[in-house]
C-alpha atoms as a PDB file:
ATOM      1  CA  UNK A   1      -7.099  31.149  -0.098  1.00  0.00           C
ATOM      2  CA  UNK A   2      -4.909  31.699  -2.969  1.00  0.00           C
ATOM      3  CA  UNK A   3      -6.125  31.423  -6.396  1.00  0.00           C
ATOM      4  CA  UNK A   4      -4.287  28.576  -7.811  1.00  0.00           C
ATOM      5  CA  UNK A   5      -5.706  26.515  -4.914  1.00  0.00           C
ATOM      6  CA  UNK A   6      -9.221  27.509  -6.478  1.00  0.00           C
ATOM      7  CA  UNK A   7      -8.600  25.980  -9.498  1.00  0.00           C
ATOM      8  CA  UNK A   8      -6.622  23.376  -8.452  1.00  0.00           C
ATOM      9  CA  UNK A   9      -9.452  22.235  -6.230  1.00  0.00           C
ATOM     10  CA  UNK A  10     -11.887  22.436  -9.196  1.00  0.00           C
ATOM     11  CA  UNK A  11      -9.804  19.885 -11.025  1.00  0.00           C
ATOM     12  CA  UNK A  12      -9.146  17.720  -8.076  1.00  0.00           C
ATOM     13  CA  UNK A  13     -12.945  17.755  -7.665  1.00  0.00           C
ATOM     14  CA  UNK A  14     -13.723  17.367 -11.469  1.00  0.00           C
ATOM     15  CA  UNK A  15     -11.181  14.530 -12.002  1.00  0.00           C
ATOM     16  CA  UNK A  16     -12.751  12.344  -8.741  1.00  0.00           C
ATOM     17  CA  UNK A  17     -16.609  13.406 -10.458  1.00  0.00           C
ATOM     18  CA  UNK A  18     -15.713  12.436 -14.460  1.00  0.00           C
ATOM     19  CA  UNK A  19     -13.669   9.011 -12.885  1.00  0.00           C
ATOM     20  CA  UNK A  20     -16.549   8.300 -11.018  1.00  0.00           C
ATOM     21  CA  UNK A  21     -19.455   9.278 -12.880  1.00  0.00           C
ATOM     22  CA  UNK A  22     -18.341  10.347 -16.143  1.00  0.00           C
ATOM     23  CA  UNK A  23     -18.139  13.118 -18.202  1.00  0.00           C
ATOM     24  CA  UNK A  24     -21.757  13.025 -19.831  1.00  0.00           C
ATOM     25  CA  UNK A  25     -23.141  12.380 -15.783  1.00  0.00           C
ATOM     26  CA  UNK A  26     -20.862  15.116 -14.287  1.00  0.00           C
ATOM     27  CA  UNK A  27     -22.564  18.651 -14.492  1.00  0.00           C
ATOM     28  CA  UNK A  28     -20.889  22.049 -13.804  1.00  0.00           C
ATOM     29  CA  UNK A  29     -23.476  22.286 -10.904  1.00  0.00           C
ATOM     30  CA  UNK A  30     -21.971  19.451  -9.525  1.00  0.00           C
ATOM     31  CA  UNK A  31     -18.355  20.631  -9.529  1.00  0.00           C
ATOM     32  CA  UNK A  32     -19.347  24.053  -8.085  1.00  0.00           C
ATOM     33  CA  UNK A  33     -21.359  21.977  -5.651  1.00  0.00           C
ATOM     34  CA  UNK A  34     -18.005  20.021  -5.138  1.00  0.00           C
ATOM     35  CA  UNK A  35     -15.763  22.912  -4.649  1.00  0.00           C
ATOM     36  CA  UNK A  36     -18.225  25.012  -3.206  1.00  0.00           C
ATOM     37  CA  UNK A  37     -17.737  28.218  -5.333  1.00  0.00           C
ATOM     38  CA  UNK A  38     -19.947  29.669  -7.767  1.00  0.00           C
ATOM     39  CA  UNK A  39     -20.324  30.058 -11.047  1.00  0.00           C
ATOM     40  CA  UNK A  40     -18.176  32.988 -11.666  1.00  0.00           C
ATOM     41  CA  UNK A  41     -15.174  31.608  -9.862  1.00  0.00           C
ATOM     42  CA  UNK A  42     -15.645  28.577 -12.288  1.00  0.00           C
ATOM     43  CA  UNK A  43     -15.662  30.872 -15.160  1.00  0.00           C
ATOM     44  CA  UNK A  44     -12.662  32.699 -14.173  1.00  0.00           C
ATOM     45  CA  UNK A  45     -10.796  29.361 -14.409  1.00  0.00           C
ATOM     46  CA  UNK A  46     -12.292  27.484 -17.436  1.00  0.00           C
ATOM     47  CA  UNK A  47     -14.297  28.225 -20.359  1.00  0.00           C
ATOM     48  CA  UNK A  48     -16.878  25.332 -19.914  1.00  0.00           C
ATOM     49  CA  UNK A  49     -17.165  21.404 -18.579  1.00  0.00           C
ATOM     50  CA  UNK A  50     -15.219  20.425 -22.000  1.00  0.00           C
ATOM     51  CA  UNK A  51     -12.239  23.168 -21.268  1.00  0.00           C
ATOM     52  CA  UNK A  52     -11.949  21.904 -18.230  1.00  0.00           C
ATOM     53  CA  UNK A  53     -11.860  18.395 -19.072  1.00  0.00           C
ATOM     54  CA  UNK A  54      -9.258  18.988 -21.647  1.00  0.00           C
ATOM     55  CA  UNK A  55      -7.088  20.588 -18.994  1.00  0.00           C
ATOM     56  CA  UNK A  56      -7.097  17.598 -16.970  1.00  0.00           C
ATOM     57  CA  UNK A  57      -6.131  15.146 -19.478  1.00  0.00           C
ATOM     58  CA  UNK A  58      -3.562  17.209 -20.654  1.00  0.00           C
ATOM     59  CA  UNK A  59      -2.174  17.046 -16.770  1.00  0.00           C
ATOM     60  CA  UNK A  60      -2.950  13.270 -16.806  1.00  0.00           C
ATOM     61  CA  UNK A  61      -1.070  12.572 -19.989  1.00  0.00           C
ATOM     62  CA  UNK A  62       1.790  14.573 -18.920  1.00  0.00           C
ATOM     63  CA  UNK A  63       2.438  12.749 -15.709  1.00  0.00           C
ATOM     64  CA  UNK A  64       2.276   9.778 -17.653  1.00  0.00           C
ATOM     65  CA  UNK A  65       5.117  10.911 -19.820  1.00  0.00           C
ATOM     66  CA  UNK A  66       6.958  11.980 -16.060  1.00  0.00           C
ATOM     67  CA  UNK A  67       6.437   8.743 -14.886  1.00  0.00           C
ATOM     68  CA  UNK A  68       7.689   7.246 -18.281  1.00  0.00           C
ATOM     69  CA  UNK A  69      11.027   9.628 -18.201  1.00  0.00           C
ATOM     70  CA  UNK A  70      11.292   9.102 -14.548  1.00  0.00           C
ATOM     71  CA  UNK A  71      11.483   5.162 -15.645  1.00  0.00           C
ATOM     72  CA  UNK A  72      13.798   5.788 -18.283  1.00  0.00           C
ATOM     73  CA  UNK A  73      16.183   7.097 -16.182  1.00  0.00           C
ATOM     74  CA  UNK A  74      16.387   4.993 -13.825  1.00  0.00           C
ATOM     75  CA  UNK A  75      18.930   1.994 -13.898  1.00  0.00           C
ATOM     76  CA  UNK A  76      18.326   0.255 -10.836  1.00  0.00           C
ATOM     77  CA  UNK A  77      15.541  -2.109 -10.105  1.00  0.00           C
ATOM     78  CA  UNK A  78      13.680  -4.779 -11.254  1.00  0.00           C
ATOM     79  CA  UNK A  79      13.234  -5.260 -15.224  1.00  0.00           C
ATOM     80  CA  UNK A  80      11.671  -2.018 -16.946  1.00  0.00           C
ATOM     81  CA  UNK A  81       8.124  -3.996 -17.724  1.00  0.00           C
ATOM     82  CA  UNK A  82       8.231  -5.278 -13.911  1.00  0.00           C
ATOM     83  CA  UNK A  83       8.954  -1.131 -13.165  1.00  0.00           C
ATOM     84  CA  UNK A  84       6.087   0.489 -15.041  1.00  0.00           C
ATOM     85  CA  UNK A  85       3.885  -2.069 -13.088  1.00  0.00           C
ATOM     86  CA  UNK A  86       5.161  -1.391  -9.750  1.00  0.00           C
ATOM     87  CA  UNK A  87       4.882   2.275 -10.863  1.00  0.00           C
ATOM     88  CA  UNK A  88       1.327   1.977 -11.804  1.00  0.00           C
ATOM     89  CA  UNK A  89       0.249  -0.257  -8.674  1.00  0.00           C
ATOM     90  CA  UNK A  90       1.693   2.107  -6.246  1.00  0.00           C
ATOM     91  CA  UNK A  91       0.005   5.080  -7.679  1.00  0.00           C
ATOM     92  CA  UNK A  92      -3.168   3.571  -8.221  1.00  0.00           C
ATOM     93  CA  UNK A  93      -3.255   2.176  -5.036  1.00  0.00           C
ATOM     94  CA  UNK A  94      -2.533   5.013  -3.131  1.00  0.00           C
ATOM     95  CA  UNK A  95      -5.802   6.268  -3.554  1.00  0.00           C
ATOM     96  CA  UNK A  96      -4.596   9.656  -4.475  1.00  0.00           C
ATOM     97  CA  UNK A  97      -4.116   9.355  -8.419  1.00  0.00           C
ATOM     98  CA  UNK A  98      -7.326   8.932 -10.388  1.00  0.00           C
ATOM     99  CA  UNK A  99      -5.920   9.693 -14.182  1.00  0.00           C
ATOM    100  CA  UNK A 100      -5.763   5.835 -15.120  1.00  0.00           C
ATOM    101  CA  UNK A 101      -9.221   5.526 -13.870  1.00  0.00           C
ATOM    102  CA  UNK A 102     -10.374   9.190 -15.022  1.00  0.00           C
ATOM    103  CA  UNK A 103      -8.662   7.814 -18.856  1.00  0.00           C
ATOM    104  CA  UNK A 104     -10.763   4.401 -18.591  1.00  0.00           C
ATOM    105  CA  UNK A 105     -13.912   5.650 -18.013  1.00  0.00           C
ATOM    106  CA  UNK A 106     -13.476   9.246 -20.718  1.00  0.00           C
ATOM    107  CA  UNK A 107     -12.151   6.390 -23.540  1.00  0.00           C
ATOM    108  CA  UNK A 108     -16.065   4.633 -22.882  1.00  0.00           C
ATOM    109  CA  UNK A 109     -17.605   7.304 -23.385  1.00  0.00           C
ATOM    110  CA  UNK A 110     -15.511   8.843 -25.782  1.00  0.00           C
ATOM    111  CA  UNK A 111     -18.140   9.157 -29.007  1.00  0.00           C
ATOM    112  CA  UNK A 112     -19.924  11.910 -26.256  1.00  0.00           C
ATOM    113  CA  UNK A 113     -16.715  13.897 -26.553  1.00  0.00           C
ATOM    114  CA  UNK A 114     -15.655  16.465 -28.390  1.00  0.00           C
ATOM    115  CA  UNK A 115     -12.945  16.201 -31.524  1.00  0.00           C
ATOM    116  CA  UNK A 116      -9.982  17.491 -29.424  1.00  0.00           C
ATOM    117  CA  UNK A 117     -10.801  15.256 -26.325  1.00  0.00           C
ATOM    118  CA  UNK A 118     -11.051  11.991 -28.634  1.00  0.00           C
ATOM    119  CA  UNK A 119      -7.878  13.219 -30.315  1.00  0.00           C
ATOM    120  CA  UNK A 120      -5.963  13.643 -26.762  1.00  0.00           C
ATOM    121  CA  UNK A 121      -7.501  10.200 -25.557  1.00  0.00           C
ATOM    122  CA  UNK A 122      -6.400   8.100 -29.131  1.00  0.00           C
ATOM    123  CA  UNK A 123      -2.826   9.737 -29.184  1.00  0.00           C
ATOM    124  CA  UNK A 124      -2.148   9.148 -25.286  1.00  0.00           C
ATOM    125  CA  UNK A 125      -3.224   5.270 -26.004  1.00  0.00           C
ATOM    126  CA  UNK A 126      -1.455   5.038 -29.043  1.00  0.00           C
ATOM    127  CA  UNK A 127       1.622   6.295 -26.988  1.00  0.00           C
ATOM    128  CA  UNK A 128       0.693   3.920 -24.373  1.00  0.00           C
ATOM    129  CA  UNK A 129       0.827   1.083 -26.772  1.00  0.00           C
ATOM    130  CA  UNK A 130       4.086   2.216 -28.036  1.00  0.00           C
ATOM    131  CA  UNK A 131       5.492   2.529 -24.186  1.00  0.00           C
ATOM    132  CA  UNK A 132       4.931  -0.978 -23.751  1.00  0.00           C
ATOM    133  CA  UNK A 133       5.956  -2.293 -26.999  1.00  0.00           C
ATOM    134  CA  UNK A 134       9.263  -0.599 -25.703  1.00  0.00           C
ATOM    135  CA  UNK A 135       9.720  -1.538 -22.609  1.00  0.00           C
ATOM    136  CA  UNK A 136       8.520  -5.496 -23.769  1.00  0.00           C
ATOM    137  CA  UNK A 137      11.346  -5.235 -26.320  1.00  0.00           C
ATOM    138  CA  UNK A 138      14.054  -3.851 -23.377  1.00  0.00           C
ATOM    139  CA  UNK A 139      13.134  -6.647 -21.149  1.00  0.00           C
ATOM    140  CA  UNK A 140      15.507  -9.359 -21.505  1.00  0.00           C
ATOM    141  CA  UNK A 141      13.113 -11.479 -19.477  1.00  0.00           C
ATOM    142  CA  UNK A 142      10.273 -11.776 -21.723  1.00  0.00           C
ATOM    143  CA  UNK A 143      10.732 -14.330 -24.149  1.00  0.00           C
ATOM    144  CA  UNK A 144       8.103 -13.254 -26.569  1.00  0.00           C
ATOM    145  CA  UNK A 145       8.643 -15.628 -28.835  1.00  0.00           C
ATOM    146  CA  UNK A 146       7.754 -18.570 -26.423  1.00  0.00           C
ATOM    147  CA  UNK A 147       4.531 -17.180 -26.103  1.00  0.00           C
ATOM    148  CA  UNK A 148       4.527 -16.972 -29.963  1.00  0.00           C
ATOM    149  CA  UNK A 149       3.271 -13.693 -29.835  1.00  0.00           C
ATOM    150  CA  UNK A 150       4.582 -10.545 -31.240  1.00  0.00           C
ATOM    151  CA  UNK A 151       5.582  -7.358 -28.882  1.00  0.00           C
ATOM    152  CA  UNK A 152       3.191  -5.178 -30.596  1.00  0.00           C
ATOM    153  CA  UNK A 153       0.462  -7.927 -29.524  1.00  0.00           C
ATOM    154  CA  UNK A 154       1.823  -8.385 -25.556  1.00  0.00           C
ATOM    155  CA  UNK A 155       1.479  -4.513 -25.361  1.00  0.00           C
ATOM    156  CA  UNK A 156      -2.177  -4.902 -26.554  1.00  0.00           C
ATOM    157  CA  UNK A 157      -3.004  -7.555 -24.343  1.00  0.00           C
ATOM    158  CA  UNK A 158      -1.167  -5.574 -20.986  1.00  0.00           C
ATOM    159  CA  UNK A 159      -3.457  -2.047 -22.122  1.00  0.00           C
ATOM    160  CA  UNK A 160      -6.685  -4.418 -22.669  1.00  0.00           C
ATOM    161  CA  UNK A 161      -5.960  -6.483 -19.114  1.00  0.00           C
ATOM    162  CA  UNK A 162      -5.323  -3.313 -17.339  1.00  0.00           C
ATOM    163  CA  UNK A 163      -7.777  -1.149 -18.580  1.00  0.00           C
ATOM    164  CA  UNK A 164     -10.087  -4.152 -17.829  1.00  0.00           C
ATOM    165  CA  UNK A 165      -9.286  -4.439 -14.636  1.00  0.00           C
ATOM    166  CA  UNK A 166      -9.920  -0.891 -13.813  1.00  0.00           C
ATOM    167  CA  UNK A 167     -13.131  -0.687 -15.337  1.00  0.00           C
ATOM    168  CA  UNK A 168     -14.136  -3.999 -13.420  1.00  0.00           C
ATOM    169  CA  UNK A 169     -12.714  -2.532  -9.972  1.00  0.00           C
ATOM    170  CA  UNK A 170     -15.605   0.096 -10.879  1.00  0.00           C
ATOM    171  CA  UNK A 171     -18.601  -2.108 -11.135  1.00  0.00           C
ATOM    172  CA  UNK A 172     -17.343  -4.781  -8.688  1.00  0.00           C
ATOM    173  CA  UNK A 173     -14.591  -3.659  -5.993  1.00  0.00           C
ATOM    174  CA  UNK A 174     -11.639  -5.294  -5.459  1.00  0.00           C
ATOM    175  CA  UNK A 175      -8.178  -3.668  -3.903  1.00  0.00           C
ATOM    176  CA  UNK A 176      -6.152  -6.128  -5.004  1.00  0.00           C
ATOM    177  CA  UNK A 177      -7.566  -6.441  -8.353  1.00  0.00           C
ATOM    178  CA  UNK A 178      -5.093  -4.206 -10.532  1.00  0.00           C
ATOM    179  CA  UNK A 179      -2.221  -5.439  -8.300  1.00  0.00           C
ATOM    180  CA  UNK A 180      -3.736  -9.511  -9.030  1.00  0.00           C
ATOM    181  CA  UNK A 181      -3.780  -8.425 -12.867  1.00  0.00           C
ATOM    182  CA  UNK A 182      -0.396  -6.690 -13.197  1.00  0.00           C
ATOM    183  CA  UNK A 183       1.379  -9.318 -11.186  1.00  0.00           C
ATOM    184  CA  UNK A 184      -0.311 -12.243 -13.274  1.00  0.00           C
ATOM    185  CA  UNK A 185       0.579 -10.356 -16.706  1.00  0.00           C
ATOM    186  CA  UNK A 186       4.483 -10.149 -15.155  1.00  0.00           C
ATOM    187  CA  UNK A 187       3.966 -13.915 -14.833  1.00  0.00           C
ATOM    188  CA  UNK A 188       2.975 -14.576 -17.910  1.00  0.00           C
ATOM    189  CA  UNK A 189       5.229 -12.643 -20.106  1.00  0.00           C
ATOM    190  CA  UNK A 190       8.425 -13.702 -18.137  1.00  0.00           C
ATOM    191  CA  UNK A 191       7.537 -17.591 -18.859  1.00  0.00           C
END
């Protein structure tokens, strides 16, 4: 076993534990336990729990911002709002990409955080809000105005619905929930 597959398990392992069961919940014992390493491989890795979490959002944010480029170049394809949401279904779906569930539950618990943690989780959401606001305004389909809201307020209102729905897949399971949500929200704004 090589050792970027060590550490790239531990953050497979920590991202499914701090989705799950939070940060605050999630003990270094349990990741170890997880992994099934010890201590000292751990430590070879990452400084502590909160190093480690930081890691991982900084990889969560960034393939965000991949996905977001990735969107921006492409031409082809439904509306750019429709896009993102067939972008986020498919990955969330999949059952192989945790980040927007791993972001959800960090941003509850967020006061348990440290200051650089709460910084990365405010300044990916405020990007987030400004990703939408953009992609709302480059829709030609969305008639904002009909809804006689502004595109600063639809952008709130797709962040609050989806992280919503996430958090409410947690506490009462439903596969087709963030799919149902995304597709009604499409609805909506296209009216």
């Amino acid at each position: 076993m090589q050792k970027t597959d060590t550490k790239q398990r531990i953050m497979e392992t920590a991202t499914t534990l701090f989705s799950c069961h939070g940060f605050s919940a999630t003990s270094i014992d349990d990741i170890l336990k997880g992994v099934g390493i010890t201590k000292g491989a751990f430590y070879h890795y990452f400084k502590g729990k909160d190093h480690l979490c930081e890691t991982i959002l900084d990889r969560a944010v960034a393939e965000y911002h991949q996905l977001a480029d990735a969107l921006g170049e492409s031409e082809d394809g439904p509306n750019p709002l429709h896009q993102w949401c067939q972008m986020l279904i498919e990955k969330q779906t999949s059952g192989q990409w945790l980040y927007y569930r791993l972001l959800t539950r960090l941003s509850m618990e967020s006061a348990q955080l440290n200051a650089s943690m709460q910084h990365k989780l405010r300044t990916f959401w405020l990007w987030c809000r400004a990703f939408y606001e953009t992609l709302i305004r480059k829709t030609a389909s969305v008639n904002v105005n009909s809804l006689g809201i502004t595109p600063q307020e639809l952008a709130c209102v797709y962040m609050a619905t989806q992280f919503g729905a996430t958090w409410l897949a947690r506490c009462a399971p439903d596969s087709q929930n963030l799919i149902d949500v995304c597709e009604t929200m499409l609805k909506l704004s296209t009216r």
